[in-house]
C-alpha atoms as a PDB file:
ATOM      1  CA  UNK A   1     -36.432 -55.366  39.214  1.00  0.00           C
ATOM      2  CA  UNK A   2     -34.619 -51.580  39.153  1.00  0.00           C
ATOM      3  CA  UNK A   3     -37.879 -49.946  37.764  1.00  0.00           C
ATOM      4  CA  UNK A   4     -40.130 -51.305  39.758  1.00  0.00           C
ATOM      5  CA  UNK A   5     -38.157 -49.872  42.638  1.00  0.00           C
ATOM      6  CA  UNK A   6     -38.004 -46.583  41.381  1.00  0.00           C
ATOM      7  CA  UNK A   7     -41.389 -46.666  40.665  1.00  0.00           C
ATOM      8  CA  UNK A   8     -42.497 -48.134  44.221  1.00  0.00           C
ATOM      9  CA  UNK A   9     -40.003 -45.248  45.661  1.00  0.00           C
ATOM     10  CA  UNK A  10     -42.276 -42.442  43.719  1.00  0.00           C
ATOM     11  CA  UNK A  11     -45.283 -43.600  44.899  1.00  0.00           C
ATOM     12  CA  UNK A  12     -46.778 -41.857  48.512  1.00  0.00           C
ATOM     13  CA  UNK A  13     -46.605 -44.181  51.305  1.00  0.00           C
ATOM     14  CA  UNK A  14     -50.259 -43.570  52.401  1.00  0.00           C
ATOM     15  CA  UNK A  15     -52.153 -44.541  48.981  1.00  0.00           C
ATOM     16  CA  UNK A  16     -52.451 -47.942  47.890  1.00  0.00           C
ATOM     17  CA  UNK A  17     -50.704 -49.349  44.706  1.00  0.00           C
ATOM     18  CA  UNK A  18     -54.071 -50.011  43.148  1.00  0.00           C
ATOM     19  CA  UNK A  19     -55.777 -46.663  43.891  1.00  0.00           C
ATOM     20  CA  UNK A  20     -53.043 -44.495  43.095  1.00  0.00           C
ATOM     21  CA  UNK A  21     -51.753 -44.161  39.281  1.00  0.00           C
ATOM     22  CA  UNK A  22     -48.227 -43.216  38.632  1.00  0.00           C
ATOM     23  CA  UNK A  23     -49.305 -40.709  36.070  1.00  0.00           C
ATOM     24  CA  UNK A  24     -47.455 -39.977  32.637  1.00  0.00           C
ATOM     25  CA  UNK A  25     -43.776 -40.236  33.970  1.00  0.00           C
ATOM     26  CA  UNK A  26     -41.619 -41.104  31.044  1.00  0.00           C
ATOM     27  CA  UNK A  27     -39.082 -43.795  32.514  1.00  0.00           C
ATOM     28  CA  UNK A  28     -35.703 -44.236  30.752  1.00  0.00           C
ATOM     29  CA  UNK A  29     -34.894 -47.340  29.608  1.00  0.00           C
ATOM     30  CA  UNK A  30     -31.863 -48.989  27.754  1.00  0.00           C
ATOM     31  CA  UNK A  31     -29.976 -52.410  27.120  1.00  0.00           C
ATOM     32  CA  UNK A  32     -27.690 -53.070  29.994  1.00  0.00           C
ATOM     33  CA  UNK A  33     -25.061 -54.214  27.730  1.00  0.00           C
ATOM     34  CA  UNK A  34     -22.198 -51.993  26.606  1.00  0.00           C
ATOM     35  CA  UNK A  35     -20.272 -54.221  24.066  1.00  0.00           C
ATOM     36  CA  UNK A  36     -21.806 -56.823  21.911  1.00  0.00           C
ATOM     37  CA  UNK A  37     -20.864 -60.213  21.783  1.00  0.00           C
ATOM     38  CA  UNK A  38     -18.483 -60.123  18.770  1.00  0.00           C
ATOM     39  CA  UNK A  39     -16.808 -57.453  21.154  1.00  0.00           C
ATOM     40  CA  UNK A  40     -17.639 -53.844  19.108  1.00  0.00           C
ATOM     41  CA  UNK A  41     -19.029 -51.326  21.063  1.00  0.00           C
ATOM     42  CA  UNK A  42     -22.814 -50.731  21.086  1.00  0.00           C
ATOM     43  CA  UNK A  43     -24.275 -47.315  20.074  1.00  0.00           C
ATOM     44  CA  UNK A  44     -27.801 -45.746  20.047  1.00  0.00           C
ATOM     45  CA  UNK A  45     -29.726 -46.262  17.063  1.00  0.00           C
ATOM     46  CA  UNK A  46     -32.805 -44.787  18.288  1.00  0.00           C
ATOM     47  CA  UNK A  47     -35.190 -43.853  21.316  1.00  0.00           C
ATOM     48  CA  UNK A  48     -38.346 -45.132  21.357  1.00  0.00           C
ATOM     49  CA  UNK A  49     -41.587 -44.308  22.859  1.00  0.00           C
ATOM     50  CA  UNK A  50     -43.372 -47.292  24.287  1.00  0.00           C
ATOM     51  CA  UNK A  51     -47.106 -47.411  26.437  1.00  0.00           C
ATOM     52  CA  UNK A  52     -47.171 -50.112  28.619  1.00  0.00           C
ATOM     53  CA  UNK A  53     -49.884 -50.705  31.094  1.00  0.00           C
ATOM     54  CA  UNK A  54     -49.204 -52.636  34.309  1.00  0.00           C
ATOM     55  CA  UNK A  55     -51.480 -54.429  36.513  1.00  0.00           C
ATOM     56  CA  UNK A  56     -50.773 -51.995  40.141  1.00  0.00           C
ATOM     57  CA  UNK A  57     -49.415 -49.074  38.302  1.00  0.00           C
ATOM     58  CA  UNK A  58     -52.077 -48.261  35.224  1.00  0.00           C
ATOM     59  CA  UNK A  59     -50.078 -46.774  31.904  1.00  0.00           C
ATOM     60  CA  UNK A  60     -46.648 -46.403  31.985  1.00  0.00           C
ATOM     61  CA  UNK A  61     -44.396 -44.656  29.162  1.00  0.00           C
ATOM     62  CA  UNK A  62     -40.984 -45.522  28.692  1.00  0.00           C
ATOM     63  CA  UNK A  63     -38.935 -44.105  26.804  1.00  0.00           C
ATOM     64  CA  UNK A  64     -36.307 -46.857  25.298  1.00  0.00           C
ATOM     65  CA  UNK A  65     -32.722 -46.662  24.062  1.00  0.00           C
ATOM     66  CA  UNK A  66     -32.832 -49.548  21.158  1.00  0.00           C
ATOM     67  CA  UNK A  67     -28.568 -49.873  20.623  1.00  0.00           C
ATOM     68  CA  UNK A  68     -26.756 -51.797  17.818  1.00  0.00           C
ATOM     69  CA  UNK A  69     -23.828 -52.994  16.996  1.00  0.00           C
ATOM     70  CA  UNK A  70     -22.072 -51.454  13.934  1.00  0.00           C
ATOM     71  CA  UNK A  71     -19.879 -54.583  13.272  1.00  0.00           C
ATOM     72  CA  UNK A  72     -22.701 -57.782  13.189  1.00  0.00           C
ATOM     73  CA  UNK A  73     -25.884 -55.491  12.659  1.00  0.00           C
ATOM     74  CA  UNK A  74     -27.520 -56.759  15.608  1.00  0.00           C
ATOM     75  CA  UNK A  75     -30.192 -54.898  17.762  1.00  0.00           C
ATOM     76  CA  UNK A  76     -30.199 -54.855  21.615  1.00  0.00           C
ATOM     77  CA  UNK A  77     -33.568 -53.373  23.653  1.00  0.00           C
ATOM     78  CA  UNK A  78     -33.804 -53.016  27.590  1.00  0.00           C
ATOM     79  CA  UNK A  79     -34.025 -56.883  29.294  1.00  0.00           C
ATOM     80  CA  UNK A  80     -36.027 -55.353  32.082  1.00  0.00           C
ATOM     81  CA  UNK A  81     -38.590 -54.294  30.064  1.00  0.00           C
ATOM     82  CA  UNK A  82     -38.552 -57.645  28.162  1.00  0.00           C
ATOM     83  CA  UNK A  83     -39.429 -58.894  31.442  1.00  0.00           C
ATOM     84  CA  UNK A  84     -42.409 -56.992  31.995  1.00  0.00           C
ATOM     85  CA  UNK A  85     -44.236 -56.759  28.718  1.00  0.00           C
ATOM     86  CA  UNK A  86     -44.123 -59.195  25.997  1.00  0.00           C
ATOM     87  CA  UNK A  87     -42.927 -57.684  22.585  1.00  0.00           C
ATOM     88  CA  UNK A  88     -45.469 -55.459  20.453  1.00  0.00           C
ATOM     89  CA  UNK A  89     -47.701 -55.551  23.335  1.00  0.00           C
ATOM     90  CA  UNK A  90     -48.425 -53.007  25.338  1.00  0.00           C
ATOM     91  CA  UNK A  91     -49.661 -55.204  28.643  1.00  0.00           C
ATOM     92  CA  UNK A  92     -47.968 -56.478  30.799  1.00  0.00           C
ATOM     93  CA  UNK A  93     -47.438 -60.539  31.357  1.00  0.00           C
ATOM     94  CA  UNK A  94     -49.029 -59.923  35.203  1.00  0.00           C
ATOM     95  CA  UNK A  95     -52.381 -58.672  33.151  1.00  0.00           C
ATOM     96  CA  UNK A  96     -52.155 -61.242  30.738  1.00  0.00           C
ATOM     97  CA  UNK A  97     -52.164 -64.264  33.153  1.00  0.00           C
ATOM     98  CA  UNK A  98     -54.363 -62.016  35.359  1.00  0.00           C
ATOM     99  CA  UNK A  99     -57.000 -61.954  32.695  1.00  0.00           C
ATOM    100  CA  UNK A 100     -56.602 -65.486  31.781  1.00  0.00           C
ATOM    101  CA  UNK A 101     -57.237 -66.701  35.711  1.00  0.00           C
ATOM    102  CA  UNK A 102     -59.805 -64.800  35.810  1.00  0.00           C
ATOM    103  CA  UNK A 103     -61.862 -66.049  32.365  1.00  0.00           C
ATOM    104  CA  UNK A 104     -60.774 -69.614  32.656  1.00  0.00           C
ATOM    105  CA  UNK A 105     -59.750 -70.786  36.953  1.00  0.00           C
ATOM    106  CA  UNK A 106     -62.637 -68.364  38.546  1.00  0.00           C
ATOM    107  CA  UNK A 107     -65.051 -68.960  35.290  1.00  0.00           C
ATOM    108  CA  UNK A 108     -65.416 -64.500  35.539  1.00  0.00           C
ATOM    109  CA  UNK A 109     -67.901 -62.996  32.458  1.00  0.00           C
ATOM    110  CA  UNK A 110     -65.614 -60.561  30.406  1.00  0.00           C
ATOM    111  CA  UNK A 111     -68.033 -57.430  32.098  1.00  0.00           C
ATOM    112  CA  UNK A 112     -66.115 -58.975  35.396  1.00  0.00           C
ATOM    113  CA  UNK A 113     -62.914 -59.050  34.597  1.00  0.00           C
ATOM    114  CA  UNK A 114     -63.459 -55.451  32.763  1.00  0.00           C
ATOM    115  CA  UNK A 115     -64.469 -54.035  36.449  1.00  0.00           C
ATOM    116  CA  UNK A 116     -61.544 -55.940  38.121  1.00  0.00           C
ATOM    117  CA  UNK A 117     -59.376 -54.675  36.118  1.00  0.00           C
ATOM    118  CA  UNK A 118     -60.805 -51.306  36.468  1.00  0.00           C
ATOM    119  CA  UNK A 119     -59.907 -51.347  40.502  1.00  0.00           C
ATOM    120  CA  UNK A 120     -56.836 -51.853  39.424  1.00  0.00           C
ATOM    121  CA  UNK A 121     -56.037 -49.067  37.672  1.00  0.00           C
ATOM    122  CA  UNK A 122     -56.167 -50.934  34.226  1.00  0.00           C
ATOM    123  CA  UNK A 123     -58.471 -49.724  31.145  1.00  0.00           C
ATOM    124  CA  UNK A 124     -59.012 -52.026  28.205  1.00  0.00           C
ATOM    125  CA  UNK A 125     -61.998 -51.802  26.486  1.00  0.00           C
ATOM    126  CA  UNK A 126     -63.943 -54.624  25.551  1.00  0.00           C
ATOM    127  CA  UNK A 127     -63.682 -56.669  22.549  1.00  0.00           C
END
């Protein structure tokens, strides 16, 4: 994935992924389509700021280009970060099945997972 390159290509080559955050960088992000599929031309209908916390980078804020189609009505948001976070979430599907190995293949307490996620760079309180 393009952001995860650019965001491995920020980080310093001497620290480690999971001691290092990435810090409040806002990272652009828009639909990679131009034209929708009944052929119009998309345009911007807004930018939104999203929060999204990732397992080896901590929080994240994108900012995201949501474009529409003035013809059908319909809405287009970036695919790459589709990929990386699950709609109205704001973790990532690597925490989420991180998290759920944890609590139900290695049998972890919730306190555990809380302090494995904390190496990680990854703060969620507890429920």
């Amino acid at each position: 994935m393009s952001i995860l390159r650019v965001l491995r290509g920020k980080v310093v080559d001497k620290f480690s992924f999971t001691s290092t955050p990435i810090g409040s960088q806002r990272i652009p992000v828009e639909s990679e389509n131009c034209y929708c599929d009944c052929g119009e031309q998309l345009k911007v209908r807004t930018t939104q700021t999203r929060k999204v916390v990732l397992l080896d980078f901590g929080e994240l804020i994108f900012n995201e280009k949501i474009k529409y189609c003035p013809g059908c009505k319909s809405s287009f948001g970036s695919g790459q970060l589709s990929q990386l976070v699950p709609e109205y979430s704001n973790f990532g599907f690597e925490i989420i099945e991180f998290v759920g190995k944890k609590l139900f293949i290695d049998h972890s307490t919730e306190r555990e997972v809380l302090n494995a996620l904390e190496k990680r760079n990854v703060k969620i309180s507890p429920r």
